[in-house]
PDB file of N, CA and C in Angstrom:
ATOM      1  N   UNK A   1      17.714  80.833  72.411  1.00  0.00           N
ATOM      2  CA  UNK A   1      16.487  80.105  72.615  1.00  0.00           C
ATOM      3  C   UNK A   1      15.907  80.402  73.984  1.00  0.00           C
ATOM      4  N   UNK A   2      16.887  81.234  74.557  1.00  0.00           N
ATOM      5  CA  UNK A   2      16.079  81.231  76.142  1.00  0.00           C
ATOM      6  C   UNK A   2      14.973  82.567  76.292  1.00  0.00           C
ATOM      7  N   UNK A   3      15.122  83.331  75.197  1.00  0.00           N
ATOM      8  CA  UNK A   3      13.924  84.223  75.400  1.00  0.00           C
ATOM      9  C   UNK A   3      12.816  84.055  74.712  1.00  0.00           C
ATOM     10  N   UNK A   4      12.726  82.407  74.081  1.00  0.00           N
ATOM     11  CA  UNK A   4      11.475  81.693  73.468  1.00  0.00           C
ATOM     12  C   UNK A   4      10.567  81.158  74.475  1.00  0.00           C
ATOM     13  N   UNK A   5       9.408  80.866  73.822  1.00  0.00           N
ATOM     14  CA  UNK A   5       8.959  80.535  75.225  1.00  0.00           C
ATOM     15  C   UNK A   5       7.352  79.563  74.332  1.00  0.00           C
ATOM     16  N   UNK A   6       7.088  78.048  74.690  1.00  0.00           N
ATOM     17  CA  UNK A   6       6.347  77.208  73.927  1.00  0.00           C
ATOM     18  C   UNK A   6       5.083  78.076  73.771  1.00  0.00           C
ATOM     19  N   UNK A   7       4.639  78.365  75.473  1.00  0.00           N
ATOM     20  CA  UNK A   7       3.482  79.226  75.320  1.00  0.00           C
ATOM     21  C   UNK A   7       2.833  79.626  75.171  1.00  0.00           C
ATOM     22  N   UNK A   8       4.143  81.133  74.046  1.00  0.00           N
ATOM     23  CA  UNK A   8       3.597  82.636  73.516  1.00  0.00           C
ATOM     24  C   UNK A   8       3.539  82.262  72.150  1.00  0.00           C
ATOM     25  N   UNK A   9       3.438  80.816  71.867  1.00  0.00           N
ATOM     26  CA  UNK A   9       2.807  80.671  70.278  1.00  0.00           C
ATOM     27  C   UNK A   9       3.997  80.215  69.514  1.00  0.00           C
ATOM     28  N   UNK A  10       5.345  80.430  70.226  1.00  0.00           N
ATOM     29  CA  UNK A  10       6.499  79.654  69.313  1.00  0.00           C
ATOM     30  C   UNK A  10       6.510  78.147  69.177  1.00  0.00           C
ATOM     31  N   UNK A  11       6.923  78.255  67.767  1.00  0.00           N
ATOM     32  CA  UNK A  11       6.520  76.453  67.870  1.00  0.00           C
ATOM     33  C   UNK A  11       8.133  75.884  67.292  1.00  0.00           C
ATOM     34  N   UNK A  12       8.809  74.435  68.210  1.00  0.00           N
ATOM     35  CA  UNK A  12       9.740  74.049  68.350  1.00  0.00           C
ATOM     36  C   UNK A  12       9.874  73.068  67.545  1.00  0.00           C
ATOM     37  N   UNK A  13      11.048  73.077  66.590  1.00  0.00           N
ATOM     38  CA  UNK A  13      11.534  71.849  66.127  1.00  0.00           C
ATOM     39  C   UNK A  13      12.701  71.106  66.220  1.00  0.00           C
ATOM     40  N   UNK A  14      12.111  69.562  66.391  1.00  0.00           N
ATOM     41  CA  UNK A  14      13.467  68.782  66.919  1.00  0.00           C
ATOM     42  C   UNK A  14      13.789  67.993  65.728  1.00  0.00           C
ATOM     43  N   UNK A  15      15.108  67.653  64.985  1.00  0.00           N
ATOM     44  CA  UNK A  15      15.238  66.827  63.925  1.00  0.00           C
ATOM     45  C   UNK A  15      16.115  65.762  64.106  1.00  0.00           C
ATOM     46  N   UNK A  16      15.896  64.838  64.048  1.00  0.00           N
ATOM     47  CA  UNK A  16      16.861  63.847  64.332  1.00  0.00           C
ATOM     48  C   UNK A  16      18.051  63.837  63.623  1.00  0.00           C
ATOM     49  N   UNK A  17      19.176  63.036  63.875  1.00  0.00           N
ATOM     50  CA  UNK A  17      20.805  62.818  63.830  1.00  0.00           C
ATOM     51  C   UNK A  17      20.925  62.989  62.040  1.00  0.00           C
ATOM     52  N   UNK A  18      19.582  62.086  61.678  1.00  0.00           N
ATOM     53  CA  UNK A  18      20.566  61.737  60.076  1.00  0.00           C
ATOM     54  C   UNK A  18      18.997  62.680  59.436  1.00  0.00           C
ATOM     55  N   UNK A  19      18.106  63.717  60.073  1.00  0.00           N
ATOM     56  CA  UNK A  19      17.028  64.367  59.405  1.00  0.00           C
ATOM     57  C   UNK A  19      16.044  63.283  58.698  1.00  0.00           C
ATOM     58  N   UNK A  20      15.939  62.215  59.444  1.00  0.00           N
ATOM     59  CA  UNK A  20      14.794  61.611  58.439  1.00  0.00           C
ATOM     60  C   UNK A  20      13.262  62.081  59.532  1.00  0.00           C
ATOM     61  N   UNK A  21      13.686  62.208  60.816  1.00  0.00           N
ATOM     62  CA  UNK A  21      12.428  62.485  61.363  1.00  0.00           C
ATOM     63  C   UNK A  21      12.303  63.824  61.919  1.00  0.00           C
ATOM     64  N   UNK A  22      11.558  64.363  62.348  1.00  0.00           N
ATOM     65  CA  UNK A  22      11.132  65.814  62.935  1.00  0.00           C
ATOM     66  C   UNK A  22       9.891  65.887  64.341  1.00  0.00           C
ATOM     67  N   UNK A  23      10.217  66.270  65.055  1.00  0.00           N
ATOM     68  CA  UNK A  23       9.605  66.379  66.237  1.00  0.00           C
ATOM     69  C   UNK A  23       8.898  68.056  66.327  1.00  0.00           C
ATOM     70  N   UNK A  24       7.572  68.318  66.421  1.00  0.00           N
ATOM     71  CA  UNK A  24       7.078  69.945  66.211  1.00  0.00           C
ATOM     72  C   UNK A  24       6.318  69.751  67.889  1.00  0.00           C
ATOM     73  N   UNK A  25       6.606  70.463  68.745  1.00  0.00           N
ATOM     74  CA  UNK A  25       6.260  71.151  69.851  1.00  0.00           C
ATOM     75  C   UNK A  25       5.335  72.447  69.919  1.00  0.00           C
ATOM     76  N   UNK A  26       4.261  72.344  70.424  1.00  0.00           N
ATOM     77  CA  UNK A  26       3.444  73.408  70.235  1.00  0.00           C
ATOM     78  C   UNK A  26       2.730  73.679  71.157  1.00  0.00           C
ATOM     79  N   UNK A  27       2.274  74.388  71.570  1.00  0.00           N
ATOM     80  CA  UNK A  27       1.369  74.923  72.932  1.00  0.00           C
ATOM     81  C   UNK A  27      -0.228  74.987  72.063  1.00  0.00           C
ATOM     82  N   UNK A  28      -0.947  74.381  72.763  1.00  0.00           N
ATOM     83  CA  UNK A  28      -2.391  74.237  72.234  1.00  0.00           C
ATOM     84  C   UNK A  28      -3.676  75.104  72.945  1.00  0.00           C
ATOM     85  N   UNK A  29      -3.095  76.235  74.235  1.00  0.00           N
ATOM     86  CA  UNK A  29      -3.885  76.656  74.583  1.00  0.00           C
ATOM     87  C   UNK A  29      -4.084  76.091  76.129  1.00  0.00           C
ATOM     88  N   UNK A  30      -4.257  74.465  75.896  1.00  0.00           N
ATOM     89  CA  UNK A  30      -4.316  73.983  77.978  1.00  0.00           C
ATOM     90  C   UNK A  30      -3.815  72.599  77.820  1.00  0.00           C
ATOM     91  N   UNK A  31      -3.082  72.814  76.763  1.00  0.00           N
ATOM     92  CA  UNK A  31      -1.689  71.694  76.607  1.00  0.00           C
ATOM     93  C   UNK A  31      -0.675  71.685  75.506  1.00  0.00           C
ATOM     94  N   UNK A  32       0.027  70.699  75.494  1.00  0.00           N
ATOM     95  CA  UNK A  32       1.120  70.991  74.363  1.00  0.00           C
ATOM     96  C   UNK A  32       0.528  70.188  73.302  1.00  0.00           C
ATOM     97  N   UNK A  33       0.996  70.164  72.085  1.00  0.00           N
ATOM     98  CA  UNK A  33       0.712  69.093  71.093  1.00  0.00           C
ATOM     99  C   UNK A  33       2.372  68.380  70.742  1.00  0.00           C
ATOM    100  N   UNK A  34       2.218  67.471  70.184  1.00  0.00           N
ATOM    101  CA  UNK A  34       3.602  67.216  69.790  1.00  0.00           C
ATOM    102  C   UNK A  34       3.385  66.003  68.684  1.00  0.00           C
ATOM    103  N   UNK A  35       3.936  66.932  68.020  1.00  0.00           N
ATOM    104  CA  UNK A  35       3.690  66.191  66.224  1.00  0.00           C
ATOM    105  C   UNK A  35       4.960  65.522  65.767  1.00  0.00           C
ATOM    106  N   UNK A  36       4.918  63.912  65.371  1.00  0.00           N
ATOM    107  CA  UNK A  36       6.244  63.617  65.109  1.00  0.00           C
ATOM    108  C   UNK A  36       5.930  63.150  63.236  1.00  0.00           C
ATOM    109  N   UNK A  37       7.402  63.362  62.579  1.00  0.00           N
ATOM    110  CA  UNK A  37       7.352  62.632  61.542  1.00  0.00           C
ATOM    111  C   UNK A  37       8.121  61.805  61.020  1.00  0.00           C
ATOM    112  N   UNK A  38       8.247  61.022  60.536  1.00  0.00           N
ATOM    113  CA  UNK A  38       9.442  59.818  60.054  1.00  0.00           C
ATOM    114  C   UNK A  38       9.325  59.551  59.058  1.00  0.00           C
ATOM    115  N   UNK A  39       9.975  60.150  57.916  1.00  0.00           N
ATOM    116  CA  UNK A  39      10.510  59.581  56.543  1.00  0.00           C
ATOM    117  C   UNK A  39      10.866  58.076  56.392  1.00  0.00           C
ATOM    118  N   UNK A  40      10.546  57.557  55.726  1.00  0.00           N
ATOM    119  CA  UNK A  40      10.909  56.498  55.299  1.00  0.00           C
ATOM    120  C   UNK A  40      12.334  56.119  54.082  1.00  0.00           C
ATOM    121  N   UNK A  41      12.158  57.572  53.307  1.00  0.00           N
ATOM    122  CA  UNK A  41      13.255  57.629  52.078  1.00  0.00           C
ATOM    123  C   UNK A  41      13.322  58.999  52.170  1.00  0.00           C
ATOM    124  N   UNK A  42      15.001  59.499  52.315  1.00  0.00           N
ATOM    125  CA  UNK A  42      15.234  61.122  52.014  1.00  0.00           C
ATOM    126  C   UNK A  42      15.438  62.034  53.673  1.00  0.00           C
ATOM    127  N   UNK A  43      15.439  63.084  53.373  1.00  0.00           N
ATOM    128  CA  UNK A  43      15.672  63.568  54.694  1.00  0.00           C
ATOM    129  C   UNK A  43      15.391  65.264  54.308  1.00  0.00           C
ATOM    130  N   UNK A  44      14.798  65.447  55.691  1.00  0.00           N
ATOM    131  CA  UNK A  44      14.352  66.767  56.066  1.00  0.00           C
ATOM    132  C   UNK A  44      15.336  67.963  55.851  1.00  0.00           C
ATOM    133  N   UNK A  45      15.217  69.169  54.739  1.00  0.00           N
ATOM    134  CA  UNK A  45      16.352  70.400  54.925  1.00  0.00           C
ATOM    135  C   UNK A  45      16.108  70.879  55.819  1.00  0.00           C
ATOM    136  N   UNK A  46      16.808  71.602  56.299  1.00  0.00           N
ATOM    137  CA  UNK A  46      17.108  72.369  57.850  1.00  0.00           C
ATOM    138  C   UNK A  46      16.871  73.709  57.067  1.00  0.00           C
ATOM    139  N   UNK A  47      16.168  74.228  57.618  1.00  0.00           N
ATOM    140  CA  UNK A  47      16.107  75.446  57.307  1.00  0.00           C
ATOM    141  C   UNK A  47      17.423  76.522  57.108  1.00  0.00           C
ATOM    142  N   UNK A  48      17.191  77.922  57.337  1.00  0.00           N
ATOM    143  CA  UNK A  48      18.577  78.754  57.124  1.00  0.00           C
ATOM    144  C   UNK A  48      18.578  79.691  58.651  1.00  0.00           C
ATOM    145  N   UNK A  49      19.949  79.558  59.634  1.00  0.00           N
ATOM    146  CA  UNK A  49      20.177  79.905  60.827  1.00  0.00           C
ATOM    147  C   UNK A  49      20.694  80.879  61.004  1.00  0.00           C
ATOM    148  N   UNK A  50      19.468  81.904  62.158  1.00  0.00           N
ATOM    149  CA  UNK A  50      20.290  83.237  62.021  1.00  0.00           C
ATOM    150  C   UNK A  50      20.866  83.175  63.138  1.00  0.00           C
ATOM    151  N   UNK A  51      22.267  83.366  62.738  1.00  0.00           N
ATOM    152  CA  UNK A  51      22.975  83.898  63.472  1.00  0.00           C
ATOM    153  C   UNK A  51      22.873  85.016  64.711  1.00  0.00           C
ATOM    154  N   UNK A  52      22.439  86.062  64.354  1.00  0.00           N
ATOM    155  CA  UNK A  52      21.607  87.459  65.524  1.00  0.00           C
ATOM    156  C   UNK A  52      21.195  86.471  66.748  1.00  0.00           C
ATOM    157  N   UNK A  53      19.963  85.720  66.571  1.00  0.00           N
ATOM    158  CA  UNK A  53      19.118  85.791  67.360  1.00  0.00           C
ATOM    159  C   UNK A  53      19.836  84.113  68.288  1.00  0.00           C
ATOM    160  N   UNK A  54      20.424  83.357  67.152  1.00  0.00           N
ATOM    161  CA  UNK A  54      20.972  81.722  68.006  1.00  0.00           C
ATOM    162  C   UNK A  54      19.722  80.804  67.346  1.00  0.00           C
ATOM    163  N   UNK A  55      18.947  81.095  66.245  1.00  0.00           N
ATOM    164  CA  UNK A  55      17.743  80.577  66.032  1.00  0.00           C
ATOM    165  C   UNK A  55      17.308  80.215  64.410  1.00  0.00           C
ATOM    166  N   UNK A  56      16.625  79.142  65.063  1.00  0.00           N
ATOM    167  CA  UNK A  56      16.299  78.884  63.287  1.00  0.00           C
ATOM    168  C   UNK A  56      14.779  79.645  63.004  1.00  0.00           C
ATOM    169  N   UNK A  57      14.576  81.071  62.581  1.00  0.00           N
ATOM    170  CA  UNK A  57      13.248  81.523  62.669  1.00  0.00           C
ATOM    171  C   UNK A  57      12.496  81.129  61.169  1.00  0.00           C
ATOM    172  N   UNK A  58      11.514  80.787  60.652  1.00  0.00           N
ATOM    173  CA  UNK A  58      10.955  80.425  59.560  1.00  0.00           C
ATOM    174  C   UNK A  58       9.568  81.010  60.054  1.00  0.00           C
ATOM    175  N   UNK A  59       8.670  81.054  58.976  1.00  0.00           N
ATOM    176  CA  UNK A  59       7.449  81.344  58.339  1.00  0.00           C
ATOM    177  C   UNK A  59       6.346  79.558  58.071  1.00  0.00           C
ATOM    178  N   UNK A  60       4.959  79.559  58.661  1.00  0.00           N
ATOM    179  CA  UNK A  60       4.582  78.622  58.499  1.00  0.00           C
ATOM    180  C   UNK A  60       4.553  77.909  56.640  1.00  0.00           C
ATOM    181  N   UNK A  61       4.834  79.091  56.252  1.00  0.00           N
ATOM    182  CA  UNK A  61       4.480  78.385  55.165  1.00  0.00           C
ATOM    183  C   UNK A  61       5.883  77.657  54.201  1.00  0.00           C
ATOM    184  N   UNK A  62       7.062  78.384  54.840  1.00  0.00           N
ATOM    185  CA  UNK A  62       8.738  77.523  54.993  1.00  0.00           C
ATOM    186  C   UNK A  62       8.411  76.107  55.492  1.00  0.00           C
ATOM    187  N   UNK A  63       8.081  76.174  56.934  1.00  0.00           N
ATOM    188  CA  UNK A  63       7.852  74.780  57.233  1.00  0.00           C
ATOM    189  C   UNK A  63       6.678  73.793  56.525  1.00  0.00           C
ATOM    190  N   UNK A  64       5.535  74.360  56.028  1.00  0.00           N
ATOM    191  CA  UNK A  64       5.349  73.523  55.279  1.00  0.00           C
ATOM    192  C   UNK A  64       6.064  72.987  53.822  1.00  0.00           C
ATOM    193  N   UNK A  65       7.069  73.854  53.410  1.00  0.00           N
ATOM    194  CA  UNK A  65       7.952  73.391  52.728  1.00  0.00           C
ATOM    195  C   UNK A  65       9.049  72.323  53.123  1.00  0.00           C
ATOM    196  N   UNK A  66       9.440  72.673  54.075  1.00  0.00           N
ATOM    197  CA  UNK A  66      10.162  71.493  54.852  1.00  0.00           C
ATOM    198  C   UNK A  66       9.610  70.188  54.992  1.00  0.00           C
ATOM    199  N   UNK A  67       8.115  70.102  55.521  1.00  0.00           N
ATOM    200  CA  UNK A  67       7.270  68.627  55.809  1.00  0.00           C
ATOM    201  C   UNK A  67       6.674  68.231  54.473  1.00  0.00           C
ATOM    202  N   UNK A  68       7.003  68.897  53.148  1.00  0.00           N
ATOM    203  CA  UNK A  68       6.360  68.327  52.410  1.00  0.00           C
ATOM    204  C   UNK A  68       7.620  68.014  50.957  1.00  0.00           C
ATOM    205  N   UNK A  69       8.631  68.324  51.767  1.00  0.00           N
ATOM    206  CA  UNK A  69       9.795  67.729  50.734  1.00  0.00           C
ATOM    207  C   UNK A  69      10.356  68.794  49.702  1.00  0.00           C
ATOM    208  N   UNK A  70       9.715  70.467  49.483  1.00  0.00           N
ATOM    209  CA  UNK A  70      10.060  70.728  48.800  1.00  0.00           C
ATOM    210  C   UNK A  70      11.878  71.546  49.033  1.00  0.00           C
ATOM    211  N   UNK A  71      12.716  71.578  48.094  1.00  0.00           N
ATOM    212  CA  UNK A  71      13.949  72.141  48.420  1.00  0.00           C
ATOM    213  C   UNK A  71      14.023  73.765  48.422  1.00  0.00           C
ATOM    214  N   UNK A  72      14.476  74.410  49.240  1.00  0.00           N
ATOM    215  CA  UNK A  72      14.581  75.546  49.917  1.00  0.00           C
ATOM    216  C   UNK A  72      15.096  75.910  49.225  1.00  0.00           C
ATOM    217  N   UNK A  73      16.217  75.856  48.758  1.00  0.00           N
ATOM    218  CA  UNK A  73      17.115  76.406  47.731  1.00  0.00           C
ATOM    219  C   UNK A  73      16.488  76.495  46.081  1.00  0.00           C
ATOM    220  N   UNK A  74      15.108  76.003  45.470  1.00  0.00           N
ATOM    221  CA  UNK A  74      14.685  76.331  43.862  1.00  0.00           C
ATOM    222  C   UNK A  74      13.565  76.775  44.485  1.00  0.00           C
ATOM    223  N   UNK A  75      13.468  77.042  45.612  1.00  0.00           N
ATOM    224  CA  UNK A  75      11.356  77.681  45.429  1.00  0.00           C
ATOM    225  C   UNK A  75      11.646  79.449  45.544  1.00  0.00           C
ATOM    226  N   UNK A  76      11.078  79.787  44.493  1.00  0.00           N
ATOM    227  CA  UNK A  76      10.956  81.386  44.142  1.00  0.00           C
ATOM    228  C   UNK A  76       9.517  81.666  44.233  1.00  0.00           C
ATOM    229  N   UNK A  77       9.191  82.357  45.040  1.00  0.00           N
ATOM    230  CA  UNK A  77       7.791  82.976  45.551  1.00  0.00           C
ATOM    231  C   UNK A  77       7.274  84.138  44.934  1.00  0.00           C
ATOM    232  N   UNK A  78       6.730  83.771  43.684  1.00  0.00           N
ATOM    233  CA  UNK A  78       6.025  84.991  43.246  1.00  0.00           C
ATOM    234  C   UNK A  78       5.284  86.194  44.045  1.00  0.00           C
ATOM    235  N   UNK A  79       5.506  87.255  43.105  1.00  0.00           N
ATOM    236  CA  UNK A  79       4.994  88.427  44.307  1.00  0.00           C
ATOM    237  C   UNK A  79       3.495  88.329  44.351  1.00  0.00           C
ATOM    238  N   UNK A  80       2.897  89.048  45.676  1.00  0.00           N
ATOM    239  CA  UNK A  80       1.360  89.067  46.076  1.00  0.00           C
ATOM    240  C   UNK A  80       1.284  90.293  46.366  1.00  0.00           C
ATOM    241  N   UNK A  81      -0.017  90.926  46.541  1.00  0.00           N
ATOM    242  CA  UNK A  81      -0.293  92.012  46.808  1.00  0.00           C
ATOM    243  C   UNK A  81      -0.332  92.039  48.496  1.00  0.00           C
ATOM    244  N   UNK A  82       0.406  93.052  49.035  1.00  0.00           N
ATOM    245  CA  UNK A  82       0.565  93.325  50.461  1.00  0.00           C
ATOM    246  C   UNK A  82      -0.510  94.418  50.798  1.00  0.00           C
ATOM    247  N   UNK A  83      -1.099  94.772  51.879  1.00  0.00           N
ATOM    248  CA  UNK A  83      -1.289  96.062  52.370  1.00  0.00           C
ATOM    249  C   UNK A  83      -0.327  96.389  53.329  1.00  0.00           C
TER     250      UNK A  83
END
């Protein structure tokens, strides 16, 4: 985590003890933002940790899987056209 930096656009997540809440850290340009959330029923998956880097790296659209409850483990992402 020490060659991250809020900044250069990485955005930080904090999850609490038992995952019902999530803390998102973000650099806004000429301040930080800091987005909290608190479940009421259920709890937040943790994403999948790579090992290499010491880091949990995800894709915005993972984390919106995460803040919106869906499970990491049944979502299959149909293919799209790349260039």
């Amino acid at each position: 985590m020490k060659d991250l930096s809020p900044v250069s656009g990485d955005i930080f997540l904090f999850f609490g003890k038992n995952r019902q809440s999530v803390k998102i850290l973000r650099w806004d340009g000429d301040g930080f933002l800091l987005y909290y959330k608190r479940l009421e029923g259920g709890s937040f998956e943790l994403p999948t940790f790579n090992p290499n880097t010491g880091n949990y790296e995800i894709s915005y659209q993972v984390l919106s899987f995460i803040l919106n409850g869906v499970s990491l483990k049944s979502v299959r992402l149909r293919k799209r056209f790349r260039i």
